[in-house]
Every structure is written in structure tokens, then in C-alpha cells.
Protein backbone atom coordinates (compact mmCIF):
# COMPACT_ATOMS: atom_id res chain seq x y z
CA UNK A 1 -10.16 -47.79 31.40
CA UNK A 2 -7.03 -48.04 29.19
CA UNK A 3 -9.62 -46.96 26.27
CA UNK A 4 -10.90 -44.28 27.83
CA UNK A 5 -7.51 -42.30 28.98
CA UNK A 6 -6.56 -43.21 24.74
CA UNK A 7 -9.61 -40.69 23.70
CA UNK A 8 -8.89 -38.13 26.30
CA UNK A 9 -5.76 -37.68 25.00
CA UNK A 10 -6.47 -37.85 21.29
CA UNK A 11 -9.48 -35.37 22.08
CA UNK A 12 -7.13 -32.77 23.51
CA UNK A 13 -4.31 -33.53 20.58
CA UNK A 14 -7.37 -32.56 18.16
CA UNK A 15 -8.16 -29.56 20.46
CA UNK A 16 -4.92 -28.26 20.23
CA UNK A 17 -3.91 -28.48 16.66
CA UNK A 18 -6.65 -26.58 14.93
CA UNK A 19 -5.50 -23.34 16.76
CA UNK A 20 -1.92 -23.67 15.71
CA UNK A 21 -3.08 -24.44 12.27
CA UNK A 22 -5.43 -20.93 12.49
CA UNK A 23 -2.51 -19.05 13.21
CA UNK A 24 -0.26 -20.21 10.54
CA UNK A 25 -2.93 -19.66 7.85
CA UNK A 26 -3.09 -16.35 8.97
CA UNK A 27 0.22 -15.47 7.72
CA UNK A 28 0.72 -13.58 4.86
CA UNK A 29 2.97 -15.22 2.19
CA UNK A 30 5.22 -11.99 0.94
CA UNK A 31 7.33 -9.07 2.19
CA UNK A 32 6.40 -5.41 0.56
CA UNK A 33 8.72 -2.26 1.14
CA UNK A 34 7.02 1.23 0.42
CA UNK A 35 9.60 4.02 -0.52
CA UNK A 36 8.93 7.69 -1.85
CA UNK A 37 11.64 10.62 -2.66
CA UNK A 38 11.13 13.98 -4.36
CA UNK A 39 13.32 14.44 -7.79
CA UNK A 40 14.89 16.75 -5.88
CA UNK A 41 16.19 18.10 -2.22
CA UNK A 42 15.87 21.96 -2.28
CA UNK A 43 13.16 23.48 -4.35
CA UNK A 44 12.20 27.30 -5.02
CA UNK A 45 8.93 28.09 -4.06
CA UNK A 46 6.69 27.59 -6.58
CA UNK A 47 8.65 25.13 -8.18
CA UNK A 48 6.99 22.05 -9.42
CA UNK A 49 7.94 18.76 -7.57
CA UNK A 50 7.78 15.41 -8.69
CA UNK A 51 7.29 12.65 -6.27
CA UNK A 52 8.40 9.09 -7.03
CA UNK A 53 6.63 6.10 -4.88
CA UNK A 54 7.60 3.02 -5.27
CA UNK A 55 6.38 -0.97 -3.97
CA UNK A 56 9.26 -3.62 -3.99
CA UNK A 57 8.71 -7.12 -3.47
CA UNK A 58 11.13 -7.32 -0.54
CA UNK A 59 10.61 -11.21 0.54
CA UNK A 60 11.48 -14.64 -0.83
CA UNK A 61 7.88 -15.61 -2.66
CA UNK A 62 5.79 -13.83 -5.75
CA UNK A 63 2.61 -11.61 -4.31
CA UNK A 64 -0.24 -10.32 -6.22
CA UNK A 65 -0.95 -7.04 -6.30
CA UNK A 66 -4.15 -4.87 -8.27
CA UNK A 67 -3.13 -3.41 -11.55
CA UNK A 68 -4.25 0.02 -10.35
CA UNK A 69 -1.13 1.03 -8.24
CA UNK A 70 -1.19 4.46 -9.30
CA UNK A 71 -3.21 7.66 -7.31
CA UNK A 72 -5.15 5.29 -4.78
CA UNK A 73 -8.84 6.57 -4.59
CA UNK A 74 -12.02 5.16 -2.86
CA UNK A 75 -11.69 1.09 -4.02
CA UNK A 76 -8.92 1.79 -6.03
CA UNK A 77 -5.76 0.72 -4.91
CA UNK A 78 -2.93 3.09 -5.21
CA UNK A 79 -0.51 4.89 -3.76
CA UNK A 80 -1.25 8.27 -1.58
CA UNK A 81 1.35 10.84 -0.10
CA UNK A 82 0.56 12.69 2.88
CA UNK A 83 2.86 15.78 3.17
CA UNK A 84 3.66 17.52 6.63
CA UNK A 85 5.55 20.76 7.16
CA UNK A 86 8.42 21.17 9.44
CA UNK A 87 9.20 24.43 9.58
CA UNK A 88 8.15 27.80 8.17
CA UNK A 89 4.76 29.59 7.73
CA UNK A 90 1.50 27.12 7.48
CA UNK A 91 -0.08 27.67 4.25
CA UNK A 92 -2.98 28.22 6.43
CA UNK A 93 -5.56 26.13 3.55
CA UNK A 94 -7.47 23.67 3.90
CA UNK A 95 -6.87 20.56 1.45
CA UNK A 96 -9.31 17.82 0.96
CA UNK A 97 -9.29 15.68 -2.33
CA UNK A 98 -12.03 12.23 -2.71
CA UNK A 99 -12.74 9.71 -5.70
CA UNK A 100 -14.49 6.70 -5.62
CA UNK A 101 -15.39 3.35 -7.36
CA UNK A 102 -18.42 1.67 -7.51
CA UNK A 103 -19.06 -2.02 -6.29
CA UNK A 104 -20.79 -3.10 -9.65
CA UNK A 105 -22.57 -6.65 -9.98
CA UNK A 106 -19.02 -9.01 -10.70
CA UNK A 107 -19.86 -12.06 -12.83
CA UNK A 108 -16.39 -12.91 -12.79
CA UNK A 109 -14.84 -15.73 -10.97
CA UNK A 110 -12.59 -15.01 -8.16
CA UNK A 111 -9.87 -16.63 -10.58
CA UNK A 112 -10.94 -14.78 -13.57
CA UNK A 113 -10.59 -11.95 -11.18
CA UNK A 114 -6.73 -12.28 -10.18
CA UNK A 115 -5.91 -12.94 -13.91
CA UNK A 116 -7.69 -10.12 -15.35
CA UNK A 117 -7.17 -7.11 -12.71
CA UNK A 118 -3.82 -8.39 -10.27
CA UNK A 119 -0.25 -8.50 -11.30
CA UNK A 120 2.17 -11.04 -9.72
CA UNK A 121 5.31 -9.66 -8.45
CA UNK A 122 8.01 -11.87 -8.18
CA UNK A 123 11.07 -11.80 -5.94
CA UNK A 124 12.80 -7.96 -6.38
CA UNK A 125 10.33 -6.71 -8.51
CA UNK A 126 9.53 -2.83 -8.75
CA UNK A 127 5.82 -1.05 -9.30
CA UNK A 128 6.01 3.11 -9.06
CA UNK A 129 4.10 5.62 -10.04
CA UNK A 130 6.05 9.18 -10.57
CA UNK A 131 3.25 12.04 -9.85
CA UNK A 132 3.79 16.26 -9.69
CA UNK A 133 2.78 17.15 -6.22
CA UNK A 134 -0.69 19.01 -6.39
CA UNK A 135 -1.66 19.83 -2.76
CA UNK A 136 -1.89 22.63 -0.90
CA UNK A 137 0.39 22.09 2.24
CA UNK A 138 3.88 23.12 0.04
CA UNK A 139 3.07 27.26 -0.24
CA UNK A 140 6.11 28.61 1.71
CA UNK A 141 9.85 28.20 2.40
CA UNK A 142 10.53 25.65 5.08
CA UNK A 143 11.45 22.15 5.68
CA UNK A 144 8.60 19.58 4.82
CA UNK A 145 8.22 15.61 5.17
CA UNK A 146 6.40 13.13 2.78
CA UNK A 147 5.17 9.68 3.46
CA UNK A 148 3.74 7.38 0.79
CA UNK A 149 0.77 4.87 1.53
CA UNK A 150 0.24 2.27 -0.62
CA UNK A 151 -3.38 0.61 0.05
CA UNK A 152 -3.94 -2.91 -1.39
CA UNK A 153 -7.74 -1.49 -1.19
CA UNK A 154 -8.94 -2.91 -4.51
CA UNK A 155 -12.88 -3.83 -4.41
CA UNK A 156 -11.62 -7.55 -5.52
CA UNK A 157 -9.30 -8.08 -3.09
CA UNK A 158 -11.35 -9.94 -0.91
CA UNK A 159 -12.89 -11.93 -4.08
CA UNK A 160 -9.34 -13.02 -4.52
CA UNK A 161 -8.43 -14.00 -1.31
CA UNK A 162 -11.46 -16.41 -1.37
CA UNK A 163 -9.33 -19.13 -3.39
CA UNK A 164 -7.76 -21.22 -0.97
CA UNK A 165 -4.44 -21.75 -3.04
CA UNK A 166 -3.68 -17.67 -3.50
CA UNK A 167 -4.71 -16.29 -0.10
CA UNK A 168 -1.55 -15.71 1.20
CA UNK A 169 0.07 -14.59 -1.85
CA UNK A 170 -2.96 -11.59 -1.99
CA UNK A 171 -1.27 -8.11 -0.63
CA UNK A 172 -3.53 -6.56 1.82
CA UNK A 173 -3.81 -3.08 3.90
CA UNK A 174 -2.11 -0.37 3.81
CA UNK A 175 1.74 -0.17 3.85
CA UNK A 176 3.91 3.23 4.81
CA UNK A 177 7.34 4.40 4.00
CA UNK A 178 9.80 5.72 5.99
CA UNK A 179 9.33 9.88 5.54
CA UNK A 180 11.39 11.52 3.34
CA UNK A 181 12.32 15.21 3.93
CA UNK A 182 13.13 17.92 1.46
CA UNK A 183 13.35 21.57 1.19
CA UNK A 184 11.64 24.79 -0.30
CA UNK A 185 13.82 28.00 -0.39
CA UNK A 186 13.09 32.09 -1.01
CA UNK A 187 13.15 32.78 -4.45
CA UNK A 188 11.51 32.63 -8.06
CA UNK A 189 11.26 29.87 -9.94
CA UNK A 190 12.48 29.46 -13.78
CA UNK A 191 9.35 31.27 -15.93
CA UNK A 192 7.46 32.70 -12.46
């Protein structure tokens, strides 16, 4: 009887420490911070304006990133910017922009993979990308708002994640800054 009451309770210990286990396997080894500002806080309409996003390694631990952090398209991973108007008259157009990458046959190994096409960010360090705004939304005076996305979208991603001892150091999803607001007054710009 002693015996038996012995493997109950071992049988529940086993139970019980798989899911705690799960859980902490699940969670991700680093810290990112997204942040995007204009090169500027007033503009004249039709002026050009630069936009400056930026991924810090924000935690205690190196992460891997893709090498492609610049314009994020389909399977590329980038950053994006999604601008919003405040105030003012709507442009009233319609803006739509796509790109895409194709899942080609990858002979590579996973670890071939993450030393060929990811970058390991230590501690504190900086990736950016500095772009001239190209949309449509900006036409008119007003207020506006800009948030930057940076999607850890790369087709290899998942390839990478696949070896045990770098899972957790693999950025994934898609991360957001806080918005950032700037301005567009009445006027002409310099040459228009």
C-alpha cells in the first residue's frame, strides 16, 4: 500500500512539471523598443520628410534579428510606418503599396541560416533605417501622427527558431512604437 501512494504521488509530480516547463520555454529571451521621429516638427506642404525608425535592443541578453531591417515587404522583414492625420483636409486618395518574396527551395541548414541572413544584437545596440516619406496621406496642412512597425517576418525565421539552443534569442512578430506627431503648415516650399 505504502508503494502504491509513492507512484501516485510521483505520477502527479511528473504531471505537473511538464506544464511549468512549457510555459517557461515559451518565453522569449530579449527586450526590443521600436521608435520613429520625423527630421523635423513643422513642415511646409510639399516639403520632403524624412522619417527615422529605429530597433534597440532594450533587455539584458543578445537577440537575432534578419539582416533585412529596412522597408519591410511580403517575407521581408523591415520596418513599415503607418501615417494618420489629425487635423485638416483628408487628402481624399487612396494609398495601397505591396512587394513580396518568394519561399524558394532552402538547402541551407537552419544554422547556416542564422549565420548567413540574421544579425545578433547585443545589449544597447541600434538598427535604423532613415527613409523620405512617399505616401499619399501627407497632402494638406494639419497635424498628422506616425507609427513605425517593425515585423521580424523574415521567411527563415521559423527555420531558425527550429535549433533548440537559439529559439529564444530569435525576434518574432511585429513590434510598434509609441506615435510620434508632427506638423505641415500653409506655404511653399524651398524650389516649389
Amino acid at each position: 500500500m505504502k508503494g502504491t501512494c509513492n507512484t501516485i504521488l510521483l505520477t502527479i509530480s511528473i504531471l505537473l512539471l511538464p506544464q511549468s516547463a512549457f510555459e517557461t520555454s515559451l518565453t522569449a529571451n530579449w527586450i526590443m523598443q521600436v521608435d520613429v521621429k520625423t527630421d523635423k516638427d513643422s513642415y511646409v506642404a510639399g516639403e520632403p520628410i524624412y522619417f527615422t525608425a529605429t530597433l534597440t535592443n532594450a533587455g539584458n541578453s543578445a537577440a537575432y534579428i534578419a539582416k533585412r531591417f529596412f522597408e519591410r515587404e511580403g517575407g521581408i522583414a523591415g520596418f513599415g510606418v503607418t501615417v494618420e492625420q489629425l487635423t485638416g483636409k483628408k487628402s481624399g486618395m487612396g494609398c495601397a503599396a505591396a512587394g513580396d518574396r518568394f519561399d524558394l527551395h532552402e538547402s541551407r541548414s537552419p544554422k547556416q541560416i542564422l549565420q548567413e541572413d540574421f544579425l545578433r544584437l547585443p545589449p544597447g545596440a541600434i538598427v535604423g533605417y532613415q527613409f523620405r516619406y512617399k505616401g499619399c496621406v501627407v497632402a494638406h496642412p494639419g497635424k498628422y501622427q506616425v507609427v513605425a512597425t517593425y515585423c521580424a517576418c523574415d521567411l527563415n525565421t521559423g527555420r531558425v527558431r527550429s535549433i533548440d539552443e537559439y529559439a529564444n534569442q530569435i525576434v518574432t512578430g511585429e513590434l510598434h512604437s509609441k506615435p510620434w506627431a508632427f506638423s505641415v503648415r500653409r506655404g511653399t516650399s524651398e524650389g516649389g
